[in-house]
N, C-alpha and C. Protein backbone atom coordinates (compact mmCIF):
# COMPACT_ATOMS: atom_id res chain seq x y z
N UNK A 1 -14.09 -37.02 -9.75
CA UNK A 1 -13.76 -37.85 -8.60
C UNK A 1 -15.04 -38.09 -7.80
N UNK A 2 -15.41 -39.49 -7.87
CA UNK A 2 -16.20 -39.51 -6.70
C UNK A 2 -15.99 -40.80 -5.75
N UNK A 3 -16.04 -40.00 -4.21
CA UNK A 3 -15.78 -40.96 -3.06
C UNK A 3 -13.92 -41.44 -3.48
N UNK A 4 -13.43 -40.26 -4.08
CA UNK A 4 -12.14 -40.18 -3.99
C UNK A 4 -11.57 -41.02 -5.34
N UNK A 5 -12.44 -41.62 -5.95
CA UNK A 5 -12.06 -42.09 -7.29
C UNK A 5 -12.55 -42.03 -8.61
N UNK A 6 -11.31 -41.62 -9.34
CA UNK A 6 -11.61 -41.57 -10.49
C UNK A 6 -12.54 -41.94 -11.31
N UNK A 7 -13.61 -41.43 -11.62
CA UNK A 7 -14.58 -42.68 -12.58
C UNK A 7 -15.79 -41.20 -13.04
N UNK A 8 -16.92 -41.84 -13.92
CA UNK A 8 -17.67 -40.92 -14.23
C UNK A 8 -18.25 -42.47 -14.28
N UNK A 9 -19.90 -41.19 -14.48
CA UNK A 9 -21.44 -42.08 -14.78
C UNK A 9 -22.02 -41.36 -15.87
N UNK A 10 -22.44 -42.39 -16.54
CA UNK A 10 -23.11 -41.86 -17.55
C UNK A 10 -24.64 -42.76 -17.78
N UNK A 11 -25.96 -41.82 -17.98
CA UNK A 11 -26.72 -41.83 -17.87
C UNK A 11 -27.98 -40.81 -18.43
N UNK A 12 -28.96 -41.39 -19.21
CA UNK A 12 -29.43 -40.28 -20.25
C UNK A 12 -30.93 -41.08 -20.09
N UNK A 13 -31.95 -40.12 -20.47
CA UNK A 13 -33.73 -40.32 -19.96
C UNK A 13 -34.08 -40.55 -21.72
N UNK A 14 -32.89 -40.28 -22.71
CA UNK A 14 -33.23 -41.29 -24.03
C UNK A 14 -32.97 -42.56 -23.88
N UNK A 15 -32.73 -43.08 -23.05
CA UNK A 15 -31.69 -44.62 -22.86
C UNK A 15 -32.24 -44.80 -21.17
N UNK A 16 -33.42 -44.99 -20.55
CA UNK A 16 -33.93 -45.30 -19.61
C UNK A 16 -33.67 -47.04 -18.88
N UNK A 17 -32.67 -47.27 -17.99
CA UNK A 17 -32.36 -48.31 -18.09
C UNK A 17 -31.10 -48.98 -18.04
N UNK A 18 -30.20 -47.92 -18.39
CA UNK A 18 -28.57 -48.49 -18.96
C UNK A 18 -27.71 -47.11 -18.14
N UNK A 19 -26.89 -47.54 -17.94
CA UNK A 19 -25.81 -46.73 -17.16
C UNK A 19 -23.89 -47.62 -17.21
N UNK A 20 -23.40 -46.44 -17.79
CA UNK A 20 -21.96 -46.51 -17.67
C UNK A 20 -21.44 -46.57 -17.04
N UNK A 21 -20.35 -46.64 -16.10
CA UNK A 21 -19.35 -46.16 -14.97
C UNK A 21 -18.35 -46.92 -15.62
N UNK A 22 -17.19 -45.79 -15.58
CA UNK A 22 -16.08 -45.80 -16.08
C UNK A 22 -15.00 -45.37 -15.29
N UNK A 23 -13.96 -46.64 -14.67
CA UNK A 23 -13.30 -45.93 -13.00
C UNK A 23 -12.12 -45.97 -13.91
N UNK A 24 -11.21 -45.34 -13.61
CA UNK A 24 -9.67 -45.07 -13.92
C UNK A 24 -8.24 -44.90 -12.86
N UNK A 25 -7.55 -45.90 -13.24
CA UNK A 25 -6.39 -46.23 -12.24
C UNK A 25 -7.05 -45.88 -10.71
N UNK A 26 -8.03 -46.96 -10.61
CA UNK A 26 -8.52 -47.10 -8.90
C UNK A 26 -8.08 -48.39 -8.53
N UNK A 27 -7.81 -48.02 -6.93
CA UNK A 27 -6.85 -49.33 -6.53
C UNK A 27 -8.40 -50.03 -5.34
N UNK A 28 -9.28 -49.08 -5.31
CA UNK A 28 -10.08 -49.32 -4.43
C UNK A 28 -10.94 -51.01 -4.25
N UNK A 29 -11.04 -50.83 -3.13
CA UNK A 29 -11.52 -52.91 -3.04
C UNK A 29 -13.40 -51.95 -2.85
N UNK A 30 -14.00 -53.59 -3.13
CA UNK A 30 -15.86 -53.84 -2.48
C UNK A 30 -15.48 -54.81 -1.81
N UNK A 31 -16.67 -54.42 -0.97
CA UNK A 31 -17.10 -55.58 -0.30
C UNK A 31 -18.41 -56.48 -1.13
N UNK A 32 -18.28 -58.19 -0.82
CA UNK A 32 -19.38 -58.48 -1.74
C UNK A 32 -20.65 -57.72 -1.83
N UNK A 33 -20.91 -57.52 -3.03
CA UNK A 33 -22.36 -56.44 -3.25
C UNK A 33 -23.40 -57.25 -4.83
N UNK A 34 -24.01 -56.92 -4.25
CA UNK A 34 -25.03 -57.34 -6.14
C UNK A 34 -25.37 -56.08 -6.81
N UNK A 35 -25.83 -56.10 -7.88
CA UNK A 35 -26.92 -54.94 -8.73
C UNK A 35 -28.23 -55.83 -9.09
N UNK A 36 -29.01 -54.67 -9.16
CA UNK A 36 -30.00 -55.28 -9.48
C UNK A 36 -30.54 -55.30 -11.64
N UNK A 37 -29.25 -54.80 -11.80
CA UNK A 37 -29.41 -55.39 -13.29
C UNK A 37 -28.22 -56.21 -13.57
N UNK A 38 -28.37 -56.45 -15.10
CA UNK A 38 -27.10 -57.09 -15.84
C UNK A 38 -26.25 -56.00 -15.79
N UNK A 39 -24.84 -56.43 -15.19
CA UNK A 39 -23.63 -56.08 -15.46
C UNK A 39 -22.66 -56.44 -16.29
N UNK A 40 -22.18 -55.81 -17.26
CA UNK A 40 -21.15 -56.53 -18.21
C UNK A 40 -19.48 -55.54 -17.85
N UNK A 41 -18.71 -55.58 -17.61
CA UNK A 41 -17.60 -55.08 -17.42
C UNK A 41 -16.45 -55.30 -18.39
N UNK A 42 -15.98 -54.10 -18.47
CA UNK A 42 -14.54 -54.69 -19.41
C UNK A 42 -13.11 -53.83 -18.92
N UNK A 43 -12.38 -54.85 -18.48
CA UNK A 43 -10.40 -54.17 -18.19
C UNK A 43 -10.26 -53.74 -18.98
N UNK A 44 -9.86 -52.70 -18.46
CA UNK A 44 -9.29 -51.58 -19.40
C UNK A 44 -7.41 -51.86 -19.16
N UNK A 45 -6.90 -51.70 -18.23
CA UNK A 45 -5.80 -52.20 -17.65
C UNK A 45 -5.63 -51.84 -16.34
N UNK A 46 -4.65 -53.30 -15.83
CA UNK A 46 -4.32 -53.61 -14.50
C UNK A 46 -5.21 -55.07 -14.64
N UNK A 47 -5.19 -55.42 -12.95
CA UNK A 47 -5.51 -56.76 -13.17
C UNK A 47 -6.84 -56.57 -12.06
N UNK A 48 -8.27 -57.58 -12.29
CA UNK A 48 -8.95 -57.38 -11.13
C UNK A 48 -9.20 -59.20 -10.61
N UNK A 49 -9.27 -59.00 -9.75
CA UNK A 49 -9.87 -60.35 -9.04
C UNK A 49 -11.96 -60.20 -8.90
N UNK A 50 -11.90 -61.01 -9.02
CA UNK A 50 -13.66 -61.43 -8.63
C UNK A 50 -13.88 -62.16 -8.63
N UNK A 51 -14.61 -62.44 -7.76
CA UNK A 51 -15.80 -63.80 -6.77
C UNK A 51 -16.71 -63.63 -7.09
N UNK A 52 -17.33 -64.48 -7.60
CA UNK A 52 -18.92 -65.01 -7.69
C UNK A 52 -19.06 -66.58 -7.91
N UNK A 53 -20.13 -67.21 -6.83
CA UNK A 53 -20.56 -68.16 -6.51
C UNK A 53 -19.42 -68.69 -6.26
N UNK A 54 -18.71 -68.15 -5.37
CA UNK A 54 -17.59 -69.18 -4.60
C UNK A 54 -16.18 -69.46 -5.35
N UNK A 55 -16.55 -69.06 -6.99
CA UNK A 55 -15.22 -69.14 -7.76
C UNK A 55 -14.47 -67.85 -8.16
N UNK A 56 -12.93 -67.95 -8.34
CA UNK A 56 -12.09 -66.88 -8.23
C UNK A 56 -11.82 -66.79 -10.00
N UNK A 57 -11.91 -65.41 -10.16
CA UNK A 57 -11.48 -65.01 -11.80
C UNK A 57 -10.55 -64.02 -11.76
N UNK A 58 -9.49 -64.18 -12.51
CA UNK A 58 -8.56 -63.09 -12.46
C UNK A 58 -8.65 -62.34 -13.84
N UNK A 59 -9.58 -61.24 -13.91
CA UNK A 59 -9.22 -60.52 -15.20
C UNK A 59 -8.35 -59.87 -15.38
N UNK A 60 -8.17 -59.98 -17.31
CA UNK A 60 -6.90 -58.75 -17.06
C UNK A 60 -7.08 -57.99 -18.73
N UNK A 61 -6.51 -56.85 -19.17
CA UNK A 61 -7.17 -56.23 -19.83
C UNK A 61 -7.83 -56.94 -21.54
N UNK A 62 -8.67 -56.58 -21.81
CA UNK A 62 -9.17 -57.28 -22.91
C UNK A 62 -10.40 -58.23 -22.36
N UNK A 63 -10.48 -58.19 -21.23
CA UNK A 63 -11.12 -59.29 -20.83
C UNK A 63 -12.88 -58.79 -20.55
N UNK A 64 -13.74 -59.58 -20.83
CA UNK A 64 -15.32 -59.06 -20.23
C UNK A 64 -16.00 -59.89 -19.15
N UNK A 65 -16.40 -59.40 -18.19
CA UNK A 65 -17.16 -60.22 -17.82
C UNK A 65 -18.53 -60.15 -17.73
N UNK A 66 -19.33 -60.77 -17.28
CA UNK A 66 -21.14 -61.02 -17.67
C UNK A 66 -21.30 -61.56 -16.23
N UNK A 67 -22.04 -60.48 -15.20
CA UNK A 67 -22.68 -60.70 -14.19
C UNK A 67 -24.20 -60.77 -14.37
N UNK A 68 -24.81 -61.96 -13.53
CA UNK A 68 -26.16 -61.84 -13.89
C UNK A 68 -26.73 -60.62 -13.05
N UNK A 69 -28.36 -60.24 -12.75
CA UNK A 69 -28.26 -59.59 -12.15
C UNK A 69 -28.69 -60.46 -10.50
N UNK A 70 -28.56 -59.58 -9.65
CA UNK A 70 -28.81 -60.16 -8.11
C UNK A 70 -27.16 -61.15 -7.91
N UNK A 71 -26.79 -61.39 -8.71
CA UNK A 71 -25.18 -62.46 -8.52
C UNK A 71 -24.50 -61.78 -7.37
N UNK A 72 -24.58 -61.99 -5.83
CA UNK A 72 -23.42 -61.43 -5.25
C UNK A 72 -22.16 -61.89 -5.45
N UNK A 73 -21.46 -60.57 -5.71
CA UNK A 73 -19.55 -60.54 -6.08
C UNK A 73 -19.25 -59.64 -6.06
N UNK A 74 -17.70 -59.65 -5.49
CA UNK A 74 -17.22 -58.45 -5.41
C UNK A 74 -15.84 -58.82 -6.86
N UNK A 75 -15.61 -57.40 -7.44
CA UNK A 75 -14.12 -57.53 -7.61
C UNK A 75 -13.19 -56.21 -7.52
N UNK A 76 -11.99 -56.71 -7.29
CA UNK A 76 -11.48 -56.09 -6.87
C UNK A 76 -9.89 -56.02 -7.19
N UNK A 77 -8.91 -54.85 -7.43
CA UNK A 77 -7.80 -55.21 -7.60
C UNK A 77 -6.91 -56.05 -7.31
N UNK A 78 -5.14 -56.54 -7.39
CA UNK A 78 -4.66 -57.66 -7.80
C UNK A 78 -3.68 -56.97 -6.44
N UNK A 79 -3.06 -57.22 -6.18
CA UNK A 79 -2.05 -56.92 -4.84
C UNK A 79 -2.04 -55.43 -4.56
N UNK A 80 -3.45 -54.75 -4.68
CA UNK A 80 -3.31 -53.35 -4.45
C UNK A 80 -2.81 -52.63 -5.60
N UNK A 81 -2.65 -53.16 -6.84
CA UNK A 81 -2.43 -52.21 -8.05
C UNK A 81 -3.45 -51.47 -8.58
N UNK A 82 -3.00 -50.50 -9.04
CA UNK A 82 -4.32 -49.81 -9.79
C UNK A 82 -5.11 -50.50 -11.20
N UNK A 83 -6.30 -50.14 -11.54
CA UNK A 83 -7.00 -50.66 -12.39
C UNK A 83 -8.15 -50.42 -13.13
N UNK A 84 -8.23 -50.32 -14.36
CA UNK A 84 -9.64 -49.31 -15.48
C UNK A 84 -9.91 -50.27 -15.98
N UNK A 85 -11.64 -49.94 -16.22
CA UNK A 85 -12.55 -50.79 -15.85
C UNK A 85 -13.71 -49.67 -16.76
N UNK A 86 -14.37 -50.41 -17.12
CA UNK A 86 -16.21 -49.80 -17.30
C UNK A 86 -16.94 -50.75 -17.31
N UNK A 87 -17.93 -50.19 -16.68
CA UNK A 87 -19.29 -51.31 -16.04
C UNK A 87 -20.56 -50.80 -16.88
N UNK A 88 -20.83 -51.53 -17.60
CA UNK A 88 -22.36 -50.66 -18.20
C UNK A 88 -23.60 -51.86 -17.62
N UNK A 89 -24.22 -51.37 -16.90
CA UNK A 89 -25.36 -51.71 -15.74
C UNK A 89 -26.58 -51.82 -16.87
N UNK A 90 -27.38 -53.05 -17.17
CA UNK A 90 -28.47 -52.94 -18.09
C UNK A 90 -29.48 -53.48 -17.59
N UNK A 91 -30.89 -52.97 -17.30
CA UNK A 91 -32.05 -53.79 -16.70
C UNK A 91 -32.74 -54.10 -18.00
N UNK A 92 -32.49 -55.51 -18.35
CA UNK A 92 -33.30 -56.50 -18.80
C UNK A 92 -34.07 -57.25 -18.72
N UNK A 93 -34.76 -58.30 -19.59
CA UNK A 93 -35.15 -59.22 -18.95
C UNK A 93 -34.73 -60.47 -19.08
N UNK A 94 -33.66 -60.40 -19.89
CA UNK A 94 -32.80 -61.26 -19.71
C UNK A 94 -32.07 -61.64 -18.81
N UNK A 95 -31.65 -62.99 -18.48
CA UNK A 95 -31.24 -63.60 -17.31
C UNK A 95 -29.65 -64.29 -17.74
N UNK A 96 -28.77 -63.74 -17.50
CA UNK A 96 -27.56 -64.28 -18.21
C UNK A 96 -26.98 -65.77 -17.07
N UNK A 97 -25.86 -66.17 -17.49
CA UNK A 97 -24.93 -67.13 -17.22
C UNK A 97 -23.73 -65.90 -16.76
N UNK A 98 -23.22 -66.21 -15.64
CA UNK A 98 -21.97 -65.99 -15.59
C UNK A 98 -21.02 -66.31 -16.90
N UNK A 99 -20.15 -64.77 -16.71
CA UNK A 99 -19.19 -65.38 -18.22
C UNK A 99 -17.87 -64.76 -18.10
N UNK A 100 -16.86 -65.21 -18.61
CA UNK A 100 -15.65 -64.02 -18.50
C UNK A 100 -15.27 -64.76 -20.47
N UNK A 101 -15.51 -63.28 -20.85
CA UNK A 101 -15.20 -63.68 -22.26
C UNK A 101 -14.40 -63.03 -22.65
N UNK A 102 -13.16 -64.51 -23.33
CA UNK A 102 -11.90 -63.51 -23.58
C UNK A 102 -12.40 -63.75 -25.56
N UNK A 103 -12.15 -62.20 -25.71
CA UNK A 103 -12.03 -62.32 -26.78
C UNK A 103 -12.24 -60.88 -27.33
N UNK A 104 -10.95 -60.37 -28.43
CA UNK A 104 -10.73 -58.96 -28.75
C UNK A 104 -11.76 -58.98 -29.92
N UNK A 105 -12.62 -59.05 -30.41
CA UNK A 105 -13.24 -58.47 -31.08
C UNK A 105 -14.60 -58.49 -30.54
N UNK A 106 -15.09 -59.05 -29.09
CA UNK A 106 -16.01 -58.80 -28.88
C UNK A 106 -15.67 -57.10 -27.77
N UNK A 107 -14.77 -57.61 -27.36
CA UNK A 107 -13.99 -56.53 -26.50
C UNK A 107 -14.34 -54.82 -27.42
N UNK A 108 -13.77 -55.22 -28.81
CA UNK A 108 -13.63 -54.07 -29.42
C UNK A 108 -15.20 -53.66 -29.65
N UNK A 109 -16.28 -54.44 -29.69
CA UNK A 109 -17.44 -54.37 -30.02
C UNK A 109 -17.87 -53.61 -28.70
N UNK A 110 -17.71 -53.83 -27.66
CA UNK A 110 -17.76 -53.62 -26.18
C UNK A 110 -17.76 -52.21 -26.00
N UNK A 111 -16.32 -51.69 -26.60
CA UNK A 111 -16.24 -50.37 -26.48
C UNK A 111 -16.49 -49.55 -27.43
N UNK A 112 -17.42 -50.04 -28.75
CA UNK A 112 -17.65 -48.90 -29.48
C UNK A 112 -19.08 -48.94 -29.36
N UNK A 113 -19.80 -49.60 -28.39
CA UNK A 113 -21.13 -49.80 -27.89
C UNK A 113 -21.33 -49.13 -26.89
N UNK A 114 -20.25 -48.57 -26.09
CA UNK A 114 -19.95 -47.54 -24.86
C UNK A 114 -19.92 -46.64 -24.98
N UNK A 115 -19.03 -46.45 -26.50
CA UNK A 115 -18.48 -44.98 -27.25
C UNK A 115 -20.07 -44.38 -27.63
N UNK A 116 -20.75 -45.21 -28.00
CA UNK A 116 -22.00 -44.33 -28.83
C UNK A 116 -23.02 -45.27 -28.27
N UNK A 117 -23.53 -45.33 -27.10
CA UNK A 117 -24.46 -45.42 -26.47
C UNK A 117 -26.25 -45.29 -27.03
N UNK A 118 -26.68 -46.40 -27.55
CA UNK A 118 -28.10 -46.38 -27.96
C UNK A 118 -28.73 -47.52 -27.26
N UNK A 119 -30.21 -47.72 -27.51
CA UNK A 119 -30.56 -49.02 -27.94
C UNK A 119 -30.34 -49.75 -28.58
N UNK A 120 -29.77 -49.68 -29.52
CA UNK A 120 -29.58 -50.44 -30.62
C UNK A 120 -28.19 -50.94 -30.29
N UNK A 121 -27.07 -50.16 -29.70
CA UNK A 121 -25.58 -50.64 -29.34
C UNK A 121 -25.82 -51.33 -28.41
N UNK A 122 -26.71 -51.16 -26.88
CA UNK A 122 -26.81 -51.93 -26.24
C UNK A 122 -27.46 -53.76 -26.74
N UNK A 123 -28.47 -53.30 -27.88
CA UNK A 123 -29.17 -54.53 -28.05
C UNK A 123 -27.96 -55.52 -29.17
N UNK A 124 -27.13 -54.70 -29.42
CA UNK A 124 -26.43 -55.58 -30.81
C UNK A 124 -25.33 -56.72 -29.82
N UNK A 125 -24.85 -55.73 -28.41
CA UNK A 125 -23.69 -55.93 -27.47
C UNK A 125 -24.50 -57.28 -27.07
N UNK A 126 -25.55 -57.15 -26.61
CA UNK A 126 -26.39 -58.65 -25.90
C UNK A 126 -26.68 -59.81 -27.17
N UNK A 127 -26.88 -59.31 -28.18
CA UNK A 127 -26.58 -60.50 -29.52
C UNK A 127 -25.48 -60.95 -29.39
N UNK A 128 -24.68 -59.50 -29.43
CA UNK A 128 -22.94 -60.73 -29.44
C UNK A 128 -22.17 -61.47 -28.57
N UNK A 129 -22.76 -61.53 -27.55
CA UNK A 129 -22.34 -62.34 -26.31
C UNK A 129 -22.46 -63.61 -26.76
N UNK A 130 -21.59 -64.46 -26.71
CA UNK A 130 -21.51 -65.99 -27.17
C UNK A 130 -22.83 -66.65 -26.67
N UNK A 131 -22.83 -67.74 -27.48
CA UNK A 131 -24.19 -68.43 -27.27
C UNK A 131 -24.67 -69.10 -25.96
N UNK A 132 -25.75 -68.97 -25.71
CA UNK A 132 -26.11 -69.07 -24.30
C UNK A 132 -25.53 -68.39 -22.92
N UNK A 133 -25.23 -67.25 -23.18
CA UNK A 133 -24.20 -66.56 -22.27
C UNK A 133 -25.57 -65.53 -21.94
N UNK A 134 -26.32 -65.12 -22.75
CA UNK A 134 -27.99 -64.71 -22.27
C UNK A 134 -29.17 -65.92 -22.47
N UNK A 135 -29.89 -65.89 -21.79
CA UNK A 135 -31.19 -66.47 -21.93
C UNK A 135 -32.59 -66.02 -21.48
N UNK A 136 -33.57 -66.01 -21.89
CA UNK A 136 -34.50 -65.45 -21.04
C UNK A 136 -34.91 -65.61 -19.71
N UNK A 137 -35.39 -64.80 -19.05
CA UNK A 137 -35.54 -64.77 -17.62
C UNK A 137 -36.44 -66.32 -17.43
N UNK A 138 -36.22 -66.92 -15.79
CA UNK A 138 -37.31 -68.10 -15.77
C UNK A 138 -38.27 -67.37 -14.65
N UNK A 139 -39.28 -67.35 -15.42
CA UNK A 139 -40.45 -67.08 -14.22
C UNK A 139 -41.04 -67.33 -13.27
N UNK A 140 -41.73 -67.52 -12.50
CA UNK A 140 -42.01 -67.86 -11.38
C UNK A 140 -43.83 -68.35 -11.65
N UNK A 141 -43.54 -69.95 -10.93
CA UNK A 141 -44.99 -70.64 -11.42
C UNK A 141 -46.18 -69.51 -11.30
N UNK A 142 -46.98 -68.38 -10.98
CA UNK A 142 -47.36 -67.97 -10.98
C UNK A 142 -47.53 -67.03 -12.03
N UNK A 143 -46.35 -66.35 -12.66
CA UNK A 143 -46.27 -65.94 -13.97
C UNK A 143 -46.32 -67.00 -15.37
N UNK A 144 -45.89 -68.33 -15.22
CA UNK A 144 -46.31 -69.06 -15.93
C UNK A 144 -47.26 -69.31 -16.15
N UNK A 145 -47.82 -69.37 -15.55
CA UNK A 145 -49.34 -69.81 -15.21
C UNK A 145 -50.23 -68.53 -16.15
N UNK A 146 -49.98 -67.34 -15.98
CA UNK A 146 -50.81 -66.55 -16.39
C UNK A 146 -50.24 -65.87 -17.91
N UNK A 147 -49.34 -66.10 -18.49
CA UNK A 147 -48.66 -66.28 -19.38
C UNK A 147 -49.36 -67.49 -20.44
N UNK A 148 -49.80 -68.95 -19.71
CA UNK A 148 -49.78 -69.57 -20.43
C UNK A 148 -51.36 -69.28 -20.66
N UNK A 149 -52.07 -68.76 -19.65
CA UNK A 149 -53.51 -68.58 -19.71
C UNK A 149 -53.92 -67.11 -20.76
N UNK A 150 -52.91 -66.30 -21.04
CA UNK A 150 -52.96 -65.43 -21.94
C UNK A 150 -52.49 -65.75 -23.26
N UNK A 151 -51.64 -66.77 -23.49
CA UNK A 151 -51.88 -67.51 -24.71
C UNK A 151 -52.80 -68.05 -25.45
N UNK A 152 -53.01 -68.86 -24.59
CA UNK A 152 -54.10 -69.57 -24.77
C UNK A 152 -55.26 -69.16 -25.95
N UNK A 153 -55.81 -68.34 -25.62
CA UNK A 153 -56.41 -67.18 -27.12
C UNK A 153 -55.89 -66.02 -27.34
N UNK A 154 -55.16 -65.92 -27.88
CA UNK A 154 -54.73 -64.70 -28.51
C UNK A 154 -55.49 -63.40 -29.12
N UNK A 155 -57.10 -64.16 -29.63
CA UNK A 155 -57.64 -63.56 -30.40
C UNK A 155 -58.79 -62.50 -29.16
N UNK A 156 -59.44 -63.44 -28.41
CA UNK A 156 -59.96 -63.20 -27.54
C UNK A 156 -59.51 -63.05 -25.79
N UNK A 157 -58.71 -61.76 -25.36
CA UNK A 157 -58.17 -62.02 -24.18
C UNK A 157 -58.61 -62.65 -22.47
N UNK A 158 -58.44 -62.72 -22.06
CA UNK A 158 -59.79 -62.75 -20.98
C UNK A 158 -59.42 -62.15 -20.23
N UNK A 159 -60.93 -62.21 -19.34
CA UNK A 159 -61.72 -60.79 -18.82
C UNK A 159 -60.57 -60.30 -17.35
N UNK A 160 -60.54 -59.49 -16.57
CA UNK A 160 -60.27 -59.20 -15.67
C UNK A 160 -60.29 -60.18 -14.35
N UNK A 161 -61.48 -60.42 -14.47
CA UNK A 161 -61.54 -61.64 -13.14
C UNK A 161 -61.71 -62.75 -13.77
């Protein structure tokens, strides 16, 4: 129990980066909040509501959703019913699309990527996200810029200043 609800965290210094939380029959509301990684979530059962960018999603079990990271939203249960849920939190550098993806075999992929927790489960889970549902991060003209100036020769880098 923590902060009175059901849930555990899971978190390991082989897997630097990625974190579980897994809440069980919590009826508890947020207030809008962000993370600062990718969030992917999946109903377990009950129903949740969530907001992001102004639009309303009603999940319900089977269902995933794909928060980018920084996206403020909250979600939250359906008329005060209870509701299970796992959130696996991933800092990438990937920059996703909002997504709510219905679909049981990615679902099932979802949770045996939870069940046995690697790099490799996390990296297979971000392949299988439907197409364009990840993309790479967009940089900021300043990182472009020096990106494109480190291309530029490959062979020969340049100097410090």
């Amino acid at each position: 129990m923590t902060r009175d609800i059901p849930q555990t965290f899971w978190r390991s210094p082989l897997l630097p980066g990625v974190e579980l939380r897994s809440t069980w029959q919590s009826r508890q509301a947020y207030k809008t909040h962000s993370h600062a990684q990718l969030s992917i979530g999946a109903i377990v059962e009950g129903q949740t509501r969530c907001v992001c960018n102004g639009e309303t999603y009603l999940l319900s079990p089977g269902d995933l959703i794909v928060i980018p990271a920084h996206a403020p939203h909250s979600c939250n249960p359906v008329d005060g019913q209870p509701r299970s849920y796992h959130m696996l939190y991933i800092e990438t550098d990937c920059q996703p699309a909002l997504q709510i993806v219905q679909s049981e075999s990615l679902f099932r992929h979802y949770l045996q990527a939870i069940e046995n927790l690697s790099s490799q489960a996390v990296e297979a889970l971000l392949a299988a996200l439907p197409a364009g549902s990840v993309q790479p991060a967009t940089l900021r003209p300043s990182s472009l810029q020096l990106q494109e100036t480190l291309l530029e020769n490959l062979v020969a880098p340049p100097s410090l200043d």
